[in-house]
PDB file of N, CA and C in Angstrom:
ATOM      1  N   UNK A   1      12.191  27.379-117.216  1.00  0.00           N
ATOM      2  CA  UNK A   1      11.396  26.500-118.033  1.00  0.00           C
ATOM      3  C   UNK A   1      10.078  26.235-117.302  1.00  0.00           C
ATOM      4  N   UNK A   2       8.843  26.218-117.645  1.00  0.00           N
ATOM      5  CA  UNK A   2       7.572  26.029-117.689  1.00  0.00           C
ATOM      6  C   UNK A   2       7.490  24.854-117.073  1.00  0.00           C
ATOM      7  N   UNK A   3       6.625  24.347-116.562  1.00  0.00           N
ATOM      8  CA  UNK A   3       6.085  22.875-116.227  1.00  0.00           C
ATOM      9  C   UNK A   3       5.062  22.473-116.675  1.00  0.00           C
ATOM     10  N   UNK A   4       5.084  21.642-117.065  1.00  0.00           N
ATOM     11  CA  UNK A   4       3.496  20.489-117.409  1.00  0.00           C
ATOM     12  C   UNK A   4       3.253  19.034-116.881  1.00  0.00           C
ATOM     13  N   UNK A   5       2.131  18.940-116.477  1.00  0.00           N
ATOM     14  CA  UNK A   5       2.214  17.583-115.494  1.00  0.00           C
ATOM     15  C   UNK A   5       1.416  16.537-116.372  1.00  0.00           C
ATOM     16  N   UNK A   6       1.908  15.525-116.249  1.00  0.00           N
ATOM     17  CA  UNK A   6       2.081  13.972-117.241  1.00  0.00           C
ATOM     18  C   UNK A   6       2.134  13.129-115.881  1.00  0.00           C
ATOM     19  N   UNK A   7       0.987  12.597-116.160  1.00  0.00           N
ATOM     20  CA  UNK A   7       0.437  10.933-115.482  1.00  0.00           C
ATOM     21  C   UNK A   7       1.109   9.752-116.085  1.00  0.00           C
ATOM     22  N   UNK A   8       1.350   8.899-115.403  1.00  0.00           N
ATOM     23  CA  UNK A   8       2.365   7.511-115.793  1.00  0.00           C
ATOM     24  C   UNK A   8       2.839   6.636-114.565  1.00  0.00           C
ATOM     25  N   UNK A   9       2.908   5.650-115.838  1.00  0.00           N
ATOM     26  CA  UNK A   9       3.589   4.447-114.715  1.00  0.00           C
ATOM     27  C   UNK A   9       4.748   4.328-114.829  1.00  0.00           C
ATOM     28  N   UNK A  10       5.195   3.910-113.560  1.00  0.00           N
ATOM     29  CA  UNK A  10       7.047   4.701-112.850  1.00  0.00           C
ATOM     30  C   UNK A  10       7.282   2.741-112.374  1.00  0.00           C
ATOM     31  N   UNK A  11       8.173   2.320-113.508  1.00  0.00           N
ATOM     32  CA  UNK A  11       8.810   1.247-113.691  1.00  0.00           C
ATOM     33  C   UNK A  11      10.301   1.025-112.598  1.00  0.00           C
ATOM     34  N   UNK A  12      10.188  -0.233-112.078  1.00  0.00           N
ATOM     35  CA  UNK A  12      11.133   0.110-111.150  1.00  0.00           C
ATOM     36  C   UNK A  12      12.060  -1.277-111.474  1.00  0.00           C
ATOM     37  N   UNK A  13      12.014  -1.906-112.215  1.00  0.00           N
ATOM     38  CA  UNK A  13      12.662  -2.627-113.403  1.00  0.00           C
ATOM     39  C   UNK A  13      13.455  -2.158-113.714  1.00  0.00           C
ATOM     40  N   UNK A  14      12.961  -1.182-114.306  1.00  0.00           N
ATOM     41  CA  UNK A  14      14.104  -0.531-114.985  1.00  0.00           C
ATOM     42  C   UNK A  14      13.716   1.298-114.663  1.00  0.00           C
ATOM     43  N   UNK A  15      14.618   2.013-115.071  1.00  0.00           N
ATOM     44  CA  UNK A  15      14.074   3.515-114.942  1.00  0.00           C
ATOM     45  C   UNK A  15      13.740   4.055-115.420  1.00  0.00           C
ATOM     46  N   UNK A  16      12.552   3.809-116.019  1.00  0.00           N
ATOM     47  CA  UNK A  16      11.640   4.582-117.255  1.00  0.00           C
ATOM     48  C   UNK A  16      10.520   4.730-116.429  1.00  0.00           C
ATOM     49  N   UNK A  17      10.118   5.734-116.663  1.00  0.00           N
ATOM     50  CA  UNK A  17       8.671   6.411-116.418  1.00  0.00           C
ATOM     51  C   UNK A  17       7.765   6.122-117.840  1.00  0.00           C
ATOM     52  N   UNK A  18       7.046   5.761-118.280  1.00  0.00           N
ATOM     53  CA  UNK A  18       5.800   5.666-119.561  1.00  0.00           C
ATOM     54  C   UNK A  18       4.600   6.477-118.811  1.00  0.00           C
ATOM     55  N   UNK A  19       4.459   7.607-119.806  1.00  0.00           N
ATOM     56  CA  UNK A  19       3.358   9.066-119.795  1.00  0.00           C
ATOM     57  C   UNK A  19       2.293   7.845-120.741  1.00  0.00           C
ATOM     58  N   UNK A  20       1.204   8.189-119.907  1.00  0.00           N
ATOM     59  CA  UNK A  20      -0.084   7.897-120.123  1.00  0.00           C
ATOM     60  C   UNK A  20      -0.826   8.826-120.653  1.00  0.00           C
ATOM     61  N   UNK A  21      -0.601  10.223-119.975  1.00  0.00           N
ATOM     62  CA  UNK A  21      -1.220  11.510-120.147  1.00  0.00           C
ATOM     63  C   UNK A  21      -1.060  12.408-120.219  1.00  0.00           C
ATOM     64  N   UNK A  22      -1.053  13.915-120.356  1.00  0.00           N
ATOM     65  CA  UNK A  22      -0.708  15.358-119.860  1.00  0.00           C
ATOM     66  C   UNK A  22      -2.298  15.505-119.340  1.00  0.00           C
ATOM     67  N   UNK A  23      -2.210  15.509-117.858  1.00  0.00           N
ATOM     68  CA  UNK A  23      -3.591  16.345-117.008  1.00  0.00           C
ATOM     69  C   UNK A  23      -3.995  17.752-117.833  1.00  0.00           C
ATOM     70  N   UNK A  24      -2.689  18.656-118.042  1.00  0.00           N
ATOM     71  CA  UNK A  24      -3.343  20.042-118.655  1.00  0.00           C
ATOM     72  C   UNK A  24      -3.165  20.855-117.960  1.00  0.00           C
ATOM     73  N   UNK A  25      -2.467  20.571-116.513  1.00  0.00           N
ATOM     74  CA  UNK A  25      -2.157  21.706-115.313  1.00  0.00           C
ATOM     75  C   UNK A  25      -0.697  22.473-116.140  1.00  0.00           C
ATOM     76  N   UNK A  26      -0.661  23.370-115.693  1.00  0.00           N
ATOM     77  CA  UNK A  26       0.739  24.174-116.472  1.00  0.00           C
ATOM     78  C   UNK A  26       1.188  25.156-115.036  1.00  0.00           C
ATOM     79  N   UNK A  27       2.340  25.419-115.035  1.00  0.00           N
ATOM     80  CA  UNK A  27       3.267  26.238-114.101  1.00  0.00           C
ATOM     81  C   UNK A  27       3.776  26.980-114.613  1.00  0.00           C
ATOM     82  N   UNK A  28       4.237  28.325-114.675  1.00  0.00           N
ATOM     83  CA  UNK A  28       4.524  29.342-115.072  1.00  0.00           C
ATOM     84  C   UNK A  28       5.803  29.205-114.205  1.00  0.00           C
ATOM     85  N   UNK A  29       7.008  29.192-114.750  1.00  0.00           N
ATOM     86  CA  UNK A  29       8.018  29.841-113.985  1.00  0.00           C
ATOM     87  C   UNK A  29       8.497  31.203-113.955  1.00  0.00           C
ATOM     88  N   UNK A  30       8.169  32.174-114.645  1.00  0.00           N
ATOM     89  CA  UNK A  30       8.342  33.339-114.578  1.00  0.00           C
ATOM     90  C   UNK A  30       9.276  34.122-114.955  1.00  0.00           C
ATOM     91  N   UNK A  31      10.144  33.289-115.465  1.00  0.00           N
ATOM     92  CA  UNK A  31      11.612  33.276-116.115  1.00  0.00           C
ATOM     93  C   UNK A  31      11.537  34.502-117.525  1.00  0.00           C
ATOM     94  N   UNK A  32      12.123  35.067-117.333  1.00  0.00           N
ATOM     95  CA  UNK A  32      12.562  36.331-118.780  1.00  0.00           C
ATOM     96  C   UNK A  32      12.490  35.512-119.972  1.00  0.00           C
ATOM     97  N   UNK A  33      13.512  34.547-120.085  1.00  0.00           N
ATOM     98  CA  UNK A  33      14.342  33.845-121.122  1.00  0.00           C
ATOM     99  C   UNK A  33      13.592  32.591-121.216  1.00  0.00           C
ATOM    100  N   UNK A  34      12.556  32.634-120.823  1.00  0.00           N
ATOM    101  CA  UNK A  34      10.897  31.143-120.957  1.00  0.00           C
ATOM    102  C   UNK A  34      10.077  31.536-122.438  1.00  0.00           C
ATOM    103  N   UNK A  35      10.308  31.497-123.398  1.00  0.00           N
ATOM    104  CA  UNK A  35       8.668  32.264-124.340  1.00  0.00           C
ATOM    105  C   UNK A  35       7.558  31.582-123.772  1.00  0.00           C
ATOM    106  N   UNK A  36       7.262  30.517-123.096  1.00  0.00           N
ATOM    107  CA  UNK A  36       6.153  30.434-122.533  1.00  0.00           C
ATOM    108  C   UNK A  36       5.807  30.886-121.351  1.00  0.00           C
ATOM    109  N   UNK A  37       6.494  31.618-120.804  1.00  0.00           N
ATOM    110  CA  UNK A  37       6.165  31.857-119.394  1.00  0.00           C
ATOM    111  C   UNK A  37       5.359  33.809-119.616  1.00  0.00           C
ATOM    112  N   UNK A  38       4.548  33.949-119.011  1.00  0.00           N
ATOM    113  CA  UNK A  38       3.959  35.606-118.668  1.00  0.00           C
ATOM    114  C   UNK A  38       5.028  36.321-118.638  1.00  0.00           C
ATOM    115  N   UNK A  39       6.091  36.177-118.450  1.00  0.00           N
ATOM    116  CA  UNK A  39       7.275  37.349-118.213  1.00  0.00           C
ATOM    117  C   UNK A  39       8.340  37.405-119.093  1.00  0.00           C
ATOM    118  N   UNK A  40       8.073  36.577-120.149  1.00  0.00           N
ATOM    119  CA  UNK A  40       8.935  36.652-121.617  1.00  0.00           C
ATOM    120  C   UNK A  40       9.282  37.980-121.917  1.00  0.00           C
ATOM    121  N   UNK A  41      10.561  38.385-121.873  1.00  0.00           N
ATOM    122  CA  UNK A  41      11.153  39.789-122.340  1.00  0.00           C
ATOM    123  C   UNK A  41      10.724  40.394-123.266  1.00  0.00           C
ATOM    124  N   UNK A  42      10.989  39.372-124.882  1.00  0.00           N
ATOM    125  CA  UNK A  42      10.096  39.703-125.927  1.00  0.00           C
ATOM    126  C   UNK A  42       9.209  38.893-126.500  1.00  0.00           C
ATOM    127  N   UNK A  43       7.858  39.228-126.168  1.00  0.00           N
ATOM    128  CA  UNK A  43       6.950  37.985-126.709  1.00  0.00           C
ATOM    129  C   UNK A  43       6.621  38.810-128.290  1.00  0.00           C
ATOM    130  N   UNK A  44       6.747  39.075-128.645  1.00  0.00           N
ATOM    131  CA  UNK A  44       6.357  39.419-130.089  1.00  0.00           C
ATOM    132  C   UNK A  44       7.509  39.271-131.362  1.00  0.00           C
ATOM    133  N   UNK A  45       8.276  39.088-130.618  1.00  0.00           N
ATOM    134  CA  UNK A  45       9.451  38.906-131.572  1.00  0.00           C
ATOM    135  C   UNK A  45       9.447  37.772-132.705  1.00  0.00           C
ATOM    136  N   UNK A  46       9.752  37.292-133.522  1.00  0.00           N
ATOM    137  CA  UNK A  46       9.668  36.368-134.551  1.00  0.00           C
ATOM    138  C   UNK A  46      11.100  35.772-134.521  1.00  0.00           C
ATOM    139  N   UNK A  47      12.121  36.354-134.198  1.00  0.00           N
ATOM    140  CA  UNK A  47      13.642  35.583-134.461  1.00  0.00           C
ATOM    141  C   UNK A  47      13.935  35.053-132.621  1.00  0.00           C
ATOM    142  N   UNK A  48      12.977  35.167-132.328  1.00  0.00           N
ATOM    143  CA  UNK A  48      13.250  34.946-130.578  1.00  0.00           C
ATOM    144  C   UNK A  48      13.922  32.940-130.269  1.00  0.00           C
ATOM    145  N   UNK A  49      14.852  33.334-129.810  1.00  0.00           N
ATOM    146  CA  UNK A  49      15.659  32.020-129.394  1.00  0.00           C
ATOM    147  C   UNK A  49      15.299  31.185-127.990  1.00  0.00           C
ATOM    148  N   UNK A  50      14.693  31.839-127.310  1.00  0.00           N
ATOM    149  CA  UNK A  50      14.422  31.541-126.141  1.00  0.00           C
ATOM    150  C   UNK A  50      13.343  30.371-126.099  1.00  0.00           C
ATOM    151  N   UNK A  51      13.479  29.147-124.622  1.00  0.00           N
ATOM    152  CA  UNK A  51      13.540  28.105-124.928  1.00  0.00           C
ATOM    153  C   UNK A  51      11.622  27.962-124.786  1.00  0.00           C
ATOM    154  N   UNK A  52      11.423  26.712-125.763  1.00  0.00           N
ATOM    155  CA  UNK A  52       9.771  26.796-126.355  1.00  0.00           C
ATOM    156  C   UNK A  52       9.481  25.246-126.015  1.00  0.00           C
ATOM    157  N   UNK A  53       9.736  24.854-124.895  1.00  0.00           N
ATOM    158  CA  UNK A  53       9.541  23.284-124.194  1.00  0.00           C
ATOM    159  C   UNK A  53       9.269  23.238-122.769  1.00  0.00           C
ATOM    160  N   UNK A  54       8.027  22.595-122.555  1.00  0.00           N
ATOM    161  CA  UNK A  54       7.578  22.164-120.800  1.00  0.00           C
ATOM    162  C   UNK A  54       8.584  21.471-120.503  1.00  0.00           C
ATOM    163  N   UNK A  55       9.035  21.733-119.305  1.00  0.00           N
ATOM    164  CA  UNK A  55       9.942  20.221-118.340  1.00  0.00           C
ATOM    165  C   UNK A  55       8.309  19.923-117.690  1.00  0.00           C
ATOM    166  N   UNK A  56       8.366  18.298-117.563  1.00  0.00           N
ATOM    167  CA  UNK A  56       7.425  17.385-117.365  1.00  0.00           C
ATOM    168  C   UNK A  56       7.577  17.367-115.582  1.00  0.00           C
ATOM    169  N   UNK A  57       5.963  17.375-114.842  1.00  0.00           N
ATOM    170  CA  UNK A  57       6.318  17.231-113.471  1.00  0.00           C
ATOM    171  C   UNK A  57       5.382  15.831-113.559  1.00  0.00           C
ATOM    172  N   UNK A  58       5.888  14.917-112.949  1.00  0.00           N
ATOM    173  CA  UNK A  58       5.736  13.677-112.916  1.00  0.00           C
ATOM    174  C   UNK A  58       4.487  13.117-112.445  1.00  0.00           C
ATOM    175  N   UNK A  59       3.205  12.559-112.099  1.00  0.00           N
ATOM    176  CA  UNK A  59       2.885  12.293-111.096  1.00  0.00           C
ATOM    177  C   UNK A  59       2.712  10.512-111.090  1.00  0.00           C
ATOM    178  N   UNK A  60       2.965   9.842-110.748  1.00  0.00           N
ATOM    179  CA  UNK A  60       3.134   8.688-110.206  1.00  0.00           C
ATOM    180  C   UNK A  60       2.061   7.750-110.593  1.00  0.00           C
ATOM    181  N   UNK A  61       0.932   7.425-111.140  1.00  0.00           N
ATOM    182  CA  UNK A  61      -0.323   6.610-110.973  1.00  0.00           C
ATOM    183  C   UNK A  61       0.076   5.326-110.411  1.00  0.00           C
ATOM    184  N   UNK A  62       0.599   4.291-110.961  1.00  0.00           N
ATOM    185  CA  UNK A  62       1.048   2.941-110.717  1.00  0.00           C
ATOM    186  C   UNK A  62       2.645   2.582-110.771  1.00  0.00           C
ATOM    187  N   UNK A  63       3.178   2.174-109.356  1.00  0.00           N
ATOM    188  CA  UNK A  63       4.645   1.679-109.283  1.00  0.00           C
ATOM    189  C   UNK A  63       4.623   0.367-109.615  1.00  0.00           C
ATOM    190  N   UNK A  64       5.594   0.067-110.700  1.00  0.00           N
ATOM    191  CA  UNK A  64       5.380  -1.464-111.120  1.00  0.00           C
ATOM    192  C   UNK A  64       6.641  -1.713-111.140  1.00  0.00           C
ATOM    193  N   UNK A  65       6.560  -3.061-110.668  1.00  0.00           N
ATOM    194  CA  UNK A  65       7.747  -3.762-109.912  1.00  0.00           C
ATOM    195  C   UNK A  65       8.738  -4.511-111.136  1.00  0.00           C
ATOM    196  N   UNK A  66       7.891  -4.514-112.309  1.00  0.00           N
ATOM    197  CA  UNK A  66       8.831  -5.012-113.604  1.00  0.00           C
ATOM    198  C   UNK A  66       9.192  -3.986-114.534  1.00  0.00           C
ATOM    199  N   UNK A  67      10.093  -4.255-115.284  1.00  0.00           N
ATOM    200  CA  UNK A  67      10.725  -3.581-116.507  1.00  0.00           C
ATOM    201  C   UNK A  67       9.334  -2.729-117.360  1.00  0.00           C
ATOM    202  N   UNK A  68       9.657  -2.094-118.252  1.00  0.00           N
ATOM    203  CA  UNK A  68       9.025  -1.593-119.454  1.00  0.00           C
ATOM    204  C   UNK A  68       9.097  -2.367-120.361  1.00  0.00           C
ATOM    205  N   UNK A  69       7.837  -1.989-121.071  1.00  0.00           N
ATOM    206  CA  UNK A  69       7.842  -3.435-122.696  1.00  0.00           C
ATOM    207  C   UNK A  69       9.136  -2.952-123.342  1.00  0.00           C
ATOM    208  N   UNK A  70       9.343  -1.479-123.898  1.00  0.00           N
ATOM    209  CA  UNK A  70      10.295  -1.760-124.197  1.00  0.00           C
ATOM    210  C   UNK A  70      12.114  -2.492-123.701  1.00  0.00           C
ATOM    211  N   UNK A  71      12.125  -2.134-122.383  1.00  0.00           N
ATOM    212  CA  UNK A  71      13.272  -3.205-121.507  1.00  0.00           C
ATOM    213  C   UNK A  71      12.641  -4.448-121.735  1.00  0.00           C
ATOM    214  N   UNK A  72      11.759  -4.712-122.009  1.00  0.00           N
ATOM    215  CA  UNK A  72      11.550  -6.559-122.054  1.00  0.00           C
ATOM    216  C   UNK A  72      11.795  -6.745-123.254  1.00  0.00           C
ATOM    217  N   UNK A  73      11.447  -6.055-124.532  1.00  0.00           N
ATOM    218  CA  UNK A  73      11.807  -6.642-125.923  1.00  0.00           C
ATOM    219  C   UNK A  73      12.825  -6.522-126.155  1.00  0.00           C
ATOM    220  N   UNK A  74      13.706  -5.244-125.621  1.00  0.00           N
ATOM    221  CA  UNK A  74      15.157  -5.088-125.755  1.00  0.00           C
ATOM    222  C   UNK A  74      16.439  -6.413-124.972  1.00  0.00           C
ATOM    223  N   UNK A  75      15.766  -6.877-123.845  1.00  0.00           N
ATOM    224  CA  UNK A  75      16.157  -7.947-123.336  1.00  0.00           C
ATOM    225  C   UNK A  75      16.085  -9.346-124.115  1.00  0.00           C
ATOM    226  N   UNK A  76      15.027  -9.329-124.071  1.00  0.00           N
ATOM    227  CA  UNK A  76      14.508 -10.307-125.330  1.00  0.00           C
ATOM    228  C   UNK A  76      15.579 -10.581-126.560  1.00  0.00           C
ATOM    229  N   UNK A  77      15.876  -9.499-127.403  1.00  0.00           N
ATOM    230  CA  UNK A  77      15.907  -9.401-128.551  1.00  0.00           C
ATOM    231  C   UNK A  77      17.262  -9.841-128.468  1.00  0.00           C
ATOM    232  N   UNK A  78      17.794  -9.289-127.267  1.00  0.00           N
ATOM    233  CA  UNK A  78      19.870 -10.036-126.934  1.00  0.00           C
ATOM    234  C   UNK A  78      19.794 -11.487-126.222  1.00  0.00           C
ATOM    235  N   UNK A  79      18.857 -11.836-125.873  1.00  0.00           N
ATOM    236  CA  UNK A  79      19.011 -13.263-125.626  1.00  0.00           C
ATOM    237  C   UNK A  79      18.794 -14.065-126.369  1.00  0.00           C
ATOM    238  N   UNK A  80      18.144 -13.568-127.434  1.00  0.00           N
ATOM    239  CA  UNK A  80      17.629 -14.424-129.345  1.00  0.00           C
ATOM    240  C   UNK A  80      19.333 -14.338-130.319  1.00  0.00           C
ATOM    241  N   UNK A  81      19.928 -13.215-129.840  1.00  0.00           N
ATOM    242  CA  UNK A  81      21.431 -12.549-130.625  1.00  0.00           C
ATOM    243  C   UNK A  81      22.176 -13.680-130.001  1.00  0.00           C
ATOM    244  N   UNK A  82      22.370 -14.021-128.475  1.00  0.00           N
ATOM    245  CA  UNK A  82      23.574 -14.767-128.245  1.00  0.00           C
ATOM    246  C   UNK A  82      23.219 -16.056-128.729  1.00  0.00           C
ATOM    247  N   UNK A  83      22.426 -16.486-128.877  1.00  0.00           N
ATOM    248  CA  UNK A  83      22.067 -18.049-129.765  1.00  0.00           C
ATOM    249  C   UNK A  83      22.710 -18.421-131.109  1.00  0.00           C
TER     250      UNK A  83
END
């Protein structure tokens, strides 16, 4: 699988990463069975199964010491339920 690198803030609250961005850098893994990669077995094919998704390489901008909005509304929303 391919790589693509995505900027974000890396929540330590909870374990969510939130992508801000894709920079646009790309990695080729070189893999046969990649259709995005240069070494795709069959790139012309039309019934081709082979997998058509970046795995994300992370890079870090801001470590924040609280939850994600969504962990805060989700928190939120069960402490409004037990009432």
């Amino acid at each position: 699988m391919c790589w693509e690198e995505c900027c974000g803030n890396q929540h330590r609250g909870c374990p969510h990463f939130v992508i801000l961005y894709y920079s646009g850098e790309k990695w080729d893994c070189g893999s046969p069975t990649c259709a995005l990669s240069s070494a795709h077995m069959h790139p012309n094919s039309r019934t081709c199964s082979c997998n058509r998704t970046y795995r994300e390489r992370r890079r870090v901008l801001n470590l924040i010491q609280e939850p994600c909005d969504g962990c805060k509304e989700a928190a939120l929303a069960a402490r409004v339920r037990r009432r």
